[in-house]
N, C-alpha and C. Protein backbone atom coordinates (compact mmCIF):
# COMPACT_ATOMS: atom_id res chain seq x y z
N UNK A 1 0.84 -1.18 0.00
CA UNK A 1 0.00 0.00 0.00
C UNK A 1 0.88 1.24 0.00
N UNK A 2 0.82 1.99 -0.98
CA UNK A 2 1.17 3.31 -0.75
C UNK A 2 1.08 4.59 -0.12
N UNK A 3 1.71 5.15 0.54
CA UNK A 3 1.38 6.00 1.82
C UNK A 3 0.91 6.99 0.89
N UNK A 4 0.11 8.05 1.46
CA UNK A 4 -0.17 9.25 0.70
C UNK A 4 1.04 10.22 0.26
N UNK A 5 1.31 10.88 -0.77
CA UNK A 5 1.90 11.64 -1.04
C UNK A 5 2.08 12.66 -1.06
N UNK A 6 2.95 13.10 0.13
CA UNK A 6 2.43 14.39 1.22
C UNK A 6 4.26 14.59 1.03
N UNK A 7 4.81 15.69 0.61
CA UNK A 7 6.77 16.01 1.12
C UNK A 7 6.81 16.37 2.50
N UNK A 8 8.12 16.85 2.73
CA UNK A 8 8.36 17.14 4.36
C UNK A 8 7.72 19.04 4.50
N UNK A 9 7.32 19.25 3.36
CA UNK A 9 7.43 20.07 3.90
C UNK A 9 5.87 20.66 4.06
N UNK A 10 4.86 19.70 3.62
CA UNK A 10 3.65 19.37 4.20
C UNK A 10 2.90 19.62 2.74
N UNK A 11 3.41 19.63 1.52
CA UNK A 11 2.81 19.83 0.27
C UNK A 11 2.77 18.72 -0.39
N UNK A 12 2.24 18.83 -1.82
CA UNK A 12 1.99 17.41 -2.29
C UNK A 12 3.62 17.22 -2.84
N UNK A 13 3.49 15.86 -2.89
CA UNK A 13 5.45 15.67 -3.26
C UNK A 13 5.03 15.64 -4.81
N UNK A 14 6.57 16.60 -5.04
CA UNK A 14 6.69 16.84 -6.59
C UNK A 14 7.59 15.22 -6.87
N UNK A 15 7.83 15.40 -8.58
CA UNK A 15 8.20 14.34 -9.02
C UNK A 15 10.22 14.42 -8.76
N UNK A 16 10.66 13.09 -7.96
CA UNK A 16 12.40 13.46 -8.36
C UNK A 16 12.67 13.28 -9.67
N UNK A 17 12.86 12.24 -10.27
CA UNK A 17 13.29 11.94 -11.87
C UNK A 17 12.41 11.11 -12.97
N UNK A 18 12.49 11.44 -13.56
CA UNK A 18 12.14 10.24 -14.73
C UNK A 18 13.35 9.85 -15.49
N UNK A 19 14.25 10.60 -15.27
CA UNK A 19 15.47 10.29 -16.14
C UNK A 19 16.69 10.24 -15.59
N UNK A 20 17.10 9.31 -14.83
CA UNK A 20 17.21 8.05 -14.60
C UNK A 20 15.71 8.08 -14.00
N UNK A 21 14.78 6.99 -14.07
CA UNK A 21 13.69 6.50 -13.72
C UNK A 21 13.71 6.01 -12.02
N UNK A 22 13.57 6.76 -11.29
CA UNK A 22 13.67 6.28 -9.75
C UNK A 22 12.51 6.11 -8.83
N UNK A 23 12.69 6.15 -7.39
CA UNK A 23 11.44 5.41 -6.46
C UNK A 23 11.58 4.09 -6.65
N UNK A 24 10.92 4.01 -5.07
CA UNK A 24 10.75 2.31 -5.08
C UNK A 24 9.87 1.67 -6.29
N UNK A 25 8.67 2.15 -6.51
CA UNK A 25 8.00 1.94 -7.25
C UNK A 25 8.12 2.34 -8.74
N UNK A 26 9.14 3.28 -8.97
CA UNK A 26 9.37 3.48 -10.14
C UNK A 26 8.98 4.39 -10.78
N UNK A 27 8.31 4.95 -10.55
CA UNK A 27 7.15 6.41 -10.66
C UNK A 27 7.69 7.64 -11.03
N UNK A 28 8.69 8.13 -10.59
CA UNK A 28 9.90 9.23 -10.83
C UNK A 28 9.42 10.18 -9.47
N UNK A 29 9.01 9.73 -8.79
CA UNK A 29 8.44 9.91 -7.08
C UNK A 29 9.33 9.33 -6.22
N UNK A 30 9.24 9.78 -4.89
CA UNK A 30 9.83 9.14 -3.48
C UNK A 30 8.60 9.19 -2.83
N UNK A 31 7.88 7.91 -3.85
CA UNK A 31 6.73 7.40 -2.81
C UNK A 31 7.07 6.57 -2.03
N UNK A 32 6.37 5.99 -0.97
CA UNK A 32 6.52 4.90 0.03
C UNK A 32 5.58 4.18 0.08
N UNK A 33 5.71 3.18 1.01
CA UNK A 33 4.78 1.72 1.13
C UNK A 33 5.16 1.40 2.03
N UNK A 34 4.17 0.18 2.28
CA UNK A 34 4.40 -0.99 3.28
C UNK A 34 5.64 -1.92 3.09
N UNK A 35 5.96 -1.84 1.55
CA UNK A 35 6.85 -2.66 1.14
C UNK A 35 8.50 -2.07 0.71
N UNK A 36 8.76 -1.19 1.17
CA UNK A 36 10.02 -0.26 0.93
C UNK A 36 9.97 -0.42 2.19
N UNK A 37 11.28 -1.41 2.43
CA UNK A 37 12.05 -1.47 3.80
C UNK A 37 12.64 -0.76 4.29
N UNK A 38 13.30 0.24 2.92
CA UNK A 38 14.84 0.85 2.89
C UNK A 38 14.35 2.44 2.95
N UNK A 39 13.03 2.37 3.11
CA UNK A 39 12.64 4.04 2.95
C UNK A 39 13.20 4.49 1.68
N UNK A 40 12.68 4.47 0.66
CA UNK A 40 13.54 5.16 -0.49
C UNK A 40 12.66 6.75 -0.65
N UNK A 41 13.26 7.87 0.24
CA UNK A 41 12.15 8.86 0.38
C UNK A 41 12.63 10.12 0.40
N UNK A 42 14.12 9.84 0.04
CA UNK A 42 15.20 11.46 -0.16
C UNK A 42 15.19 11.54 -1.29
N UNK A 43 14.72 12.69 -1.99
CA UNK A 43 15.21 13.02 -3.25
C UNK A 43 16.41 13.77 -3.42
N UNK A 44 17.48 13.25 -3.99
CA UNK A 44 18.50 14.10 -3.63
C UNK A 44 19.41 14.54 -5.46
N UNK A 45 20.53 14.69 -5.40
CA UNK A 45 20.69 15.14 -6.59
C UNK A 45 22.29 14.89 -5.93
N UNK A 46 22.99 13.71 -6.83
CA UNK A 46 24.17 12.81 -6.55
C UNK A 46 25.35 13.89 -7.04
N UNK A 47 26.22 13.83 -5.95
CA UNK A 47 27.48 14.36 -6.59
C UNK A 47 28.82 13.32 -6.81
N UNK A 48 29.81 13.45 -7.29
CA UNK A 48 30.76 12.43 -7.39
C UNK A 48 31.35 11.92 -6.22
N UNK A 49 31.66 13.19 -4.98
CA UNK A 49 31.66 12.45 -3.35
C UNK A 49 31.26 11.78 -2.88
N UNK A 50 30.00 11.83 -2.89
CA UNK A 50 28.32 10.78 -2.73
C UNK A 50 28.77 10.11 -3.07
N UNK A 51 28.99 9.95 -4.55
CA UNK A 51 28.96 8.51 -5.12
C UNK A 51 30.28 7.55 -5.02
N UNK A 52 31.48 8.29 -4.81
CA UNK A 52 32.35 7.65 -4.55
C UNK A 52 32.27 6.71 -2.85
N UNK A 53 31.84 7.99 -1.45
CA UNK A 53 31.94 7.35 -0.53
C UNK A 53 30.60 6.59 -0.35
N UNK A 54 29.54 6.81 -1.37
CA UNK A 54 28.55 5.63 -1.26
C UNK A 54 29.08 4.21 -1.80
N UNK A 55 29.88 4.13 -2.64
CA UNK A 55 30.69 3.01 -3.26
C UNK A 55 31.48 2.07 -2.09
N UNK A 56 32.69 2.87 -1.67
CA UNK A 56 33.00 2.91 -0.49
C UNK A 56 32.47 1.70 0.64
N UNK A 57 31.07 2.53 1.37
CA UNK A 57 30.53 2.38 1.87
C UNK A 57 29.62 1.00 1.71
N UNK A 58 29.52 0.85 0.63
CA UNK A 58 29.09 -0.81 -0.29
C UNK A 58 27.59 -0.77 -0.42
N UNK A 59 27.71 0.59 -0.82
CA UNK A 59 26.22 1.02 -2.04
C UNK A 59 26.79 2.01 -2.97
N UNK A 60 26.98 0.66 -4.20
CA UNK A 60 27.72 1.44 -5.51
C UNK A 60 26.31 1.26 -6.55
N UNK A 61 26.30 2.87 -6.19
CA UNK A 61 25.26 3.20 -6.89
C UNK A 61 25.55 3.73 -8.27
N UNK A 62 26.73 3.51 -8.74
CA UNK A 62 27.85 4.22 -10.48
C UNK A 62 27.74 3.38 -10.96
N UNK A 63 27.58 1.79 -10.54
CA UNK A 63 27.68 0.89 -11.82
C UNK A 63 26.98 0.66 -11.96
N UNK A 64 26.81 0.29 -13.62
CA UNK A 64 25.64 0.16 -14.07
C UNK A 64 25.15 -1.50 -13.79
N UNK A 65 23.88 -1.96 -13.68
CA UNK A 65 23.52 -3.38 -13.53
C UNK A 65 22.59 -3.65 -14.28
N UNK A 66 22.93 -3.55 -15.65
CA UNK A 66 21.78 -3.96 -16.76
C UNK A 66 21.00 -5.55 -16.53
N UNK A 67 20.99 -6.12 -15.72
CA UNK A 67 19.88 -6.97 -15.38
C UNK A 67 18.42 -6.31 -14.35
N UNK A 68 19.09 -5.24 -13.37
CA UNK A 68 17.93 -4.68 -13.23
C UNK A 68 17.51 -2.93 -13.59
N UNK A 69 17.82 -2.71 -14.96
CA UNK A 69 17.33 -2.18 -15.66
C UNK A 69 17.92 -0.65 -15.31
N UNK A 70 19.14 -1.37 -14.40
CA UNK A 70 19.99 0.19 -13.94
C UNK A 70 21.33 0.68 -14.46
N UNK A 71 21.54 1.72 -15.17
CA UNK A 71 22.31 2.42 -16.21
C UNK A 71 23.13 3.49 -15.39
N UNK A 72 23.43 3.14 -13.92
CA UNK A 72 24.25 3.78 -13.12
C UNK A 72 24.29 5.28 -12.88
N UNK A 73 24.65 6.29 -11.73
CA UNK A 73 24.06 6.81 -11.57
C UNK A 73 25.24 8.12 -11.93
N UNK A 74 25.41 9.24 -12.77
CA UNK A 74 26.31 10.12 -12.67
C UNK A 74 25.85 10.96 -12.41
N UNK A 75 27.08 12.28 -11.61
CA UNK A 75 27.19 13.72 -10.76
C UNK A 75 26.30 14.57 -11.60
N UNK A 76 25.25 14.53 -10.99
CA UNK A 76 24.42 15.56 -11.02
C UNK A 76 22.73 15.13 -11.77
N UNK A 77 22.73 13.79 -11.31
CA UNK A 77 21.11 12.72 -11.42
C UNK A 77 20.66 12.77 -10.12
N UNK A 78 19.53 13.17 -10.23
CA UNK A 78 18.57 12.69 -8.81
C UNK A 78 18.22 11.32 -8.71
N UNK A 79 17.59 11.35 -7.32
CA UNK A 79 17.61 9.79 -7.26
C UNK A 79 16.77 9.90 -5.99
N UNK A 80 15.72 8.92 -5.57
CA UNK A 80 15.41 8.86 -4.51
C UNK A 80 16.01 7.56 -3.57
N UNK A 81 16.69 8.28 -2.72
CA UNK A 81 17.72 7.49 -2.00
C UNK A 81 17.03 6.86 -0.42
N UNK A 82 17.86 5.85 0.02
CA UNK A 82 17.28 5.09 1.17
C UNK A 82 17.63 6.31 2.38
N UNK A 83 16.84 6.52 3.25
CA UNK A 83 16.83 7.66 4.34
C UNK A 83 18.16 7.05 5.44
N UNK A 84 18.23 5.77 5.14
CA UNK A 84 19.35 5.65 6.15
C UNK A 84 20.79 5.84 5.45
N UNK A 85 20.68 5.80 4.20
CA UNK A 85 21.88 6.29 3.58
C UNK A 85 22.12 7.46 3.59
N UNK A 86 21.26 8.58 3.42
CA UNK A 86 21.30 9.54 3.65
C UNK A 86 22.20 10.17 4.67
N UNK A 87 21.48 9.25 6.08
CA UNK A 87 22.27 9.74 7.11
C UNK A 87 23.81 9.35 7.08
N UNK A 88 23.71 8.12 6.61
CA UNK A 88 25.40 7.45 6.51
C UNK A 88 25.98 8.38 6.23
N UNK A 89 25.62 9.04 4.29
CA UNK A 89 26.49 10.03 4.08
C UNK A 89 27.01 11.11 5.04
N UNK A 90 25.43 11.99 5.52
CA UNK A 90 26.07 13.09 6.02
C UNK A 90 26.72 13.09 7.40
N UNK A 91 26.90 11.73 7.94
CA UNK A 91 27.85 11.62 9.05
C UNK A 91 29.44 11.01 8.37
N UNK A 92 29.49 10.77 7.35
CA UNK A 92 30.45 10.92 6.63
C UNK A 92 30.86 11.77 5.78
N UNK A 93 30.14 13.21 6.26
CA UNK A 93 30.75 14.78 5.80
C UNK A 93 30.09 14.62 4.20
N UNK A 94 29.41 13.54 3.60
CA UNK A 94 29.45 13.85 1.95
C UNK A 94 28.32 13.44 1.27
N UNK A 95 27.06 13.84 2.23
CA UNK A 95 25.63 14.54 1.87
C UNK A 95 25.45 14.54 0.67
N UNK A 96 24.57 14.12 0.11
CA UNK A 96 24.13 15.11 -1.49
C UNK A 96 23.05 16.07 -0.86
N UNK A 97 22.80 16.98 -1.88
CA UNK A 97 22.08 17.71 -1.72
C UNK A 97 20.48 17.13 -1.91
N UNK A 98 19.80 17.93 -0.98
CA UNK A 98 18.32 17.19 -1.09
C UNK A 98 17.24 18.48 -1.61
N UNK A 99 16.46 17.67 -2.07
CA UNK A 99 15.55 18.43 -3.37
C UNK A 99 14.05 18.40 -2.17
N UNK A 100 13.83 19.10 -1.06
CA UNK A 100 12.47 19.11 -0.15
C UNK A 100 11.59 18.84 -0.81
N UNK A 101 11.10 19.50 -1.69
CA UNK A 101 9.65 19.33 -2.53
C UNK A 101 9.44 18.08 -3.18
N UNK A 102 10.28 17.06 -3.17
CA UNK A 102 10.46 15.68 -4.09
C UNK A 102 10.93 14.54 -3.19
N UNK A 103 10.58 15.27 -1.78
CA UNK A 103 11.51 14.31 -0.80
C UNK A 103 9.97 14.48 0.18
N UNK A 104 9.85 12.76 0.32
CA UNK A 104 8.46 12.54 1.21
C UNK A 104 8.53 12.35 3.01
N UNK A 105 7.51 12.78 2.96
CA UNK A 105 7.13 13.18 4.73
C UNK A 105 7.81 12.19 5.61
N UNK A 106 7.45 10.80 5.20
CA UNK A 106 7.56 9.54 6.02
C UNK A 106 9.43 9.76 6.32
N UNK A 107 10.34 10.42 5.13
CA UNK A 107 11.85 10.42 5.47
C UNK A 107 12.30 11.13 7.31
N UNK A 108 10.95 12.09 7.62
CA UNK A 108 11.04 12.84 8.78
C UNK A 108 11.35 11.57 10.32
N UNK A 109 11.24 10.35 9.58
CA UNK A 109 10.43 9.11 10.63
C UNK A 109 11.81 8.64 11.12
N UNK A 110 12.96 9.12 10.30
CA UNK A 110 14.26 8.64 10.35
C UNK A 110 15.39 9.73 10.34
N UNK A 111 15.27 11.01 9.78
CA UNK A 111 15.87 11.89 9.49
C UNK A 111 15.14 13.54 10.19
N UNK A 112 16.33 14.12 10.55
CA UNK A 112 15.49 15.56 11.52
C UNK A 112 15.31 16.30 9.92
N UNK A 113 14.45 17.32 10.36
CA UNK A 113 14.07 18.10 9.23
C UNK A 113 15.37 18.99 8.71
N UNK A 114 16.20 19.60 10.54
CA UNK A 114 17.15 20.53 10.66
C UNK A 114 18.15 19.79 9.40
N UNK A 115 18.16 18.53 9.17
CA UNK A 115 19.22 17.54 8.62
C UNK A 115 18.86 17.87 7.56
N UNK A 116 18.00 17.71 6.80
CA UNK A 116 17.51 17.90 5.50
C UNK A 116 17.50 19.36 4.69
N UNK A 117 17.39 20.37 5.66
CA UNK A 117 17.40 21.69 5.53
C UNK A 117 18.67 22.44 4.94
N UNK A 118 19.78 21.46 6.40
CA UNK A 118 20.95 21.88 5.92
C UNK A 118 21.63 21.43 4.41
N UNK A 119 20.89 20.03 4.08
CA UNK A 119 21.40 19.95 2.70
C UNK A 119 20.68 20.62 1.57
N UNK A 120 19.70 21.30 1.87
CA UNK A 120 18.56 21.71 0.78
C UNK A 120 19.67 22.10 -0.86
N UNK A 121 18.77 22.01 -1.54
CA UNK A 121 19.09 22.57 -2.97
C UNK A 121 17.39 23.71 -3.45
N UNK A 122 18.08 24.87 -3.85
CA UNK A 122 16.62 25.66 -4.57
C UNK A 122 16.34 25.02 -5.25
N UNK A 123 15.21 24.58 -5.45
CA UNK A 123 13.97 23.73 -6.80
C UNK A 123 13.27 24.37 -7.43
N UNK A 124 12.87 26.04 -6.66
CA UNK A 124 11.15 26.15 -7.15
C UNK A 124 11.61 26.54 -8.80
N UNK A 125 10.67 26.12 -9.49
CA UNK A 125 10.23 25.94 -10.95
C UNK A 125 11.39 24.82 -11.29
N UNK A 126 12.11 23.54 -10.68
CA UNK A 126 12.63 23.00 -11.16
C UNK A 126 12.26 21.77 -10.53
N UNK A 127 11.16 21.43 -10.12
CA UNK A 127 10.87 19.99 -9.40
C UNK A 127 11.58 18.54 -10.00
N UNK A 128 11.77 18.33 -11.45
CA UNK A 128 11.76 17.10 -11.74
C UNK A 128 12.68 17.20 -12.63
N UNK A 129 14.07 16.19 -12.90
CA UNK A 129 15.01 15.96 -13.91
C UNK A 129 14.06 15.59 -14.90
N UNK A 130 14.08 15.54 -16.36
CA UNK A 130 13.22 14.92 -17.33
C UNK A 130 14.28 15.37 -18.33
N UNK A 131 15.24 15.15 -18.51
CA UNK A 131 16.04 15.44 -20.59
C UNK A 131 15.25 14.46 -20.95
N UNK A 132 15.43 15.35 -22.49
CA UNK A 132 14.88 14.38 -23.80
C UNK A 132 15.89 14.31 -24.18
């Protein structure tokens, strides 16, 4: 079941990507469920730090894994990321930046708002990655 789609910051959650295609569900949302263990509910926007000490860390999120339909992730793709990674990063100094308006309420359940704030990125009129 899908939780309602409400962001942290009490509005309806905008879309993170369609391009790379992300969310648990796939949607280009950081919707949630009953069935997302991992909270996938940060929308964030990956830098090469991220991605290196997420690698690191033994969530290599750069390579690509064409069996599940993932084309790896490069500096400067959003992504809706697991809320506990989140924190990993930014207690390992190397945060991505988080997109509020594309990042859902339920992430508050695991993460302080103050936390999220400090990584903010400006969005307004830019809610959703989409190149053609």
């Amino acid at each position: 079941m899908i939780e309602p789609s409400i962001n942290v910051l009490g509005g309806q959650l905008q879309p993170c990507s369609n391009r790379p295609l992300t969310g648990f569900y796939r949607n280009g949302c950081c919707d949630t469920g009953t069935g997302d263990h991992g909270s996938h509910t940060v929308c964030v926007t990956v830098t090469a730090e991220f991605l290196a000490v997420s690698r690191y860390l033994g969530n290599d999120l750069s390579t690509p894994q064409p069996g599940f339909g993932f084309e790896g992730l490069q500096p400067g793709d959003r992504w809706c990321l697991c809320a506990s990674r989140f924190l990993q990063a930014a207690q390992e100094f190397a945060a991505p930046q988080v997109v509020l308006e594309a990042t859902h309420a339920r992430a508050l359940d695991i993460l302080p708002m103050e936390l999220l704030r400090a990584h903010a990125t400006p969005s307004a009129g830019d809610n959703a990655k989409d190149e053609t």
